[in-house]
Every structure is written in C-alpha cells, then in structure tokens.
Protein backbone atom coordinates (compact mmCIF):
# COMPACT_ATOMS: atom_id res chain seq x y z
CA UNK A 1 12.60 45.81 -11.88
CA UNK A 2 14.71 43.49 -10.51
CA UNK A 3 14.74 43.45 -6.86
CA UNK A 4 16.57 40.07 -5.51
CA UNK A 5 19.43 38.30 -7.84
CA UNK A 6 21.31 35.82 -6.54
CA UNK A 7 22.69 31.97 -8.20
CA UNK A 8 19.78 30.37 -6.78
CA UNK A 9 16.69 33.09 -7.16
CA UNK A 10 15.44 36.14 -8.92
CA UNK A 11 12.21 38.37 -7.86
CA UNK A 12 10.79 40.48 -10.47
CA UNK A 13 8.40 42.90 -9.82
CA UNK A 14 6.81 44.44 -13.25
CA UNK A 15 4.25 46.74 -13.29
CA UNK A 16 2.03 47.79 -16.39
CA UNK A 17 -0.43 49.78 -17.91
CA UNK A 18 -4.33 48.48 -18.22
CA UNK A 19 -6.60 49.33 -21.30
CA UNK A 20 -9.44 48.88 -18.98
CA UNK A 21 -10.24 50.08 -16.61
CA UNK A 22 -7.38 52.67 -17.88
CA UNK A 23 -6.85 54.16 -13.66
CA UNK A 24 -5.80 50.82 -12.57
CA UNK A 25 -1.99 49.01 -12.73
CA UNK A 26 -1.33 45.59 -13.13
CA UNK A 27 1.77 44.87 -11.05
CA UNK A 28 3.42 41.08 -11.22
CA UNK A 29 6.02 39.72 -9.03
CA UNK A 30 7.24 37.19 -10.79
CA UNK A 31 9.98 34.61 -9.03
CA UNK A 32 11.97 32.27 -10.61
CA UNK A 33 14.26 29.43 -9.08
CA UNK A 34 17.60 28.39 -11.03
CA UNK A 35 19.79 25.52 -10.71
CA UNK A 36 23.42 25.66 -10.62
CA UNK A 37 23.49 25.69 -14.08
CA UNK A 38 21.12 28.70 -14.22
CA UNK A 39 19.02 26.45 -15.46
CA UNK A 40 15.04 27.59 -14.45
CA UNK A 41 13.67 24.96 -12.02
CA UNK A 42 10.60 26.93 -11.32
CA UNK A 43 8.67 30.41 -12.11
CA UNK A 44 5.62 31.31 -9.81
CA UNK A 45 4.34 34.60 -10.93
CA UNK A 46 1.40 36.55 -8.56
CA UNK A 47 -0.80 39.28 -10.78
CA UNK A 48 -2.63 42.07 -8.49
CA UNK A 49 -4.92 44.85 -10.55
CA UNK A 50 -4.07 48.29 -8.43
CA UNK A 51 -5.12 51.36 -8.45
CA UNK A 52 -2.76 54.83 -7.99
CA UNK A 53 -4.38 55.04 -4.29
CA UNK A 54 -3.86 51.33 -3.72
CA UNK A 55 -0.34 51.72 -5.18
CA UNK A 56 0.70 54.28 -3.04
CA UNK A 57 -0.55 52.32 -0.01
CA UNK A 58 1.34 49.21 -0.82
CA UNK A 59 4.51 51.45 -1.08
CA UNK A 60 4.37 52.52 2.12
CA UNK A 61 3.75 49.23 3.85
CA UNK A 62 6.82 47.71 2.14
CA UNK A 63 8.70 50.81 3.06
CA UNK A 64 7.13 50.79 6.99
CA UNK A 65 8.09 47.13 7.62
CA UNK A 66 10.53 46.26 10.02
C-alpha cells in the first residue's frame, strides 16, 4: 500500500504472509527517495515479524496519534 507519494518520496508499507511461524505477519515499510528525474537516490526498507494481536495494537497507535 502506498501511503505517501510525492516527486521527492514514496512510503510503502507491505505486509505478507509467513510459512513459519504461520500466526505471524511480516510487515515492511519500505521508503524510497527520488531525484527530479525520478531517478531512486535511496531505498531504506524496515522488516518487523507481527503477530494478529501485535497488528491490531500497532493500528491503533497510528490511528490514536495526534
């Protein structure tokens, strides 16, 4: 999912199944700076392995913050 877009930046956030242990998430935000040219100048990508309980958590501090 694509959650910022602009010229100069993107922020992914991707989240995927795991084999094992098959409860947990995988969930990548993956950011990526661009030139002018939208040329890629730089990709950082953080990994976190989630569970459903951890998940739901996370969702509702991103949602609560002010």
């Amino acid at each position: 999912m694509l959650v910022i877009d602009r010229q100069d930046y993107k922020l992914y956030v991707k989240i995927k199944d795991m084999k094992s242990p098959s409860d947990m998430k995988a969930v990548y935000f993956v950011r990526e700076e661009l030139d002018k040219d939208d040329n890629i100048l730089l990709i950082n990508t953080y990994e976190f392995f989630i569970d459903k309980n951890d998940m739901k958590t996370l969702a509702k501090v991103l949602n609560d913050y002010e």
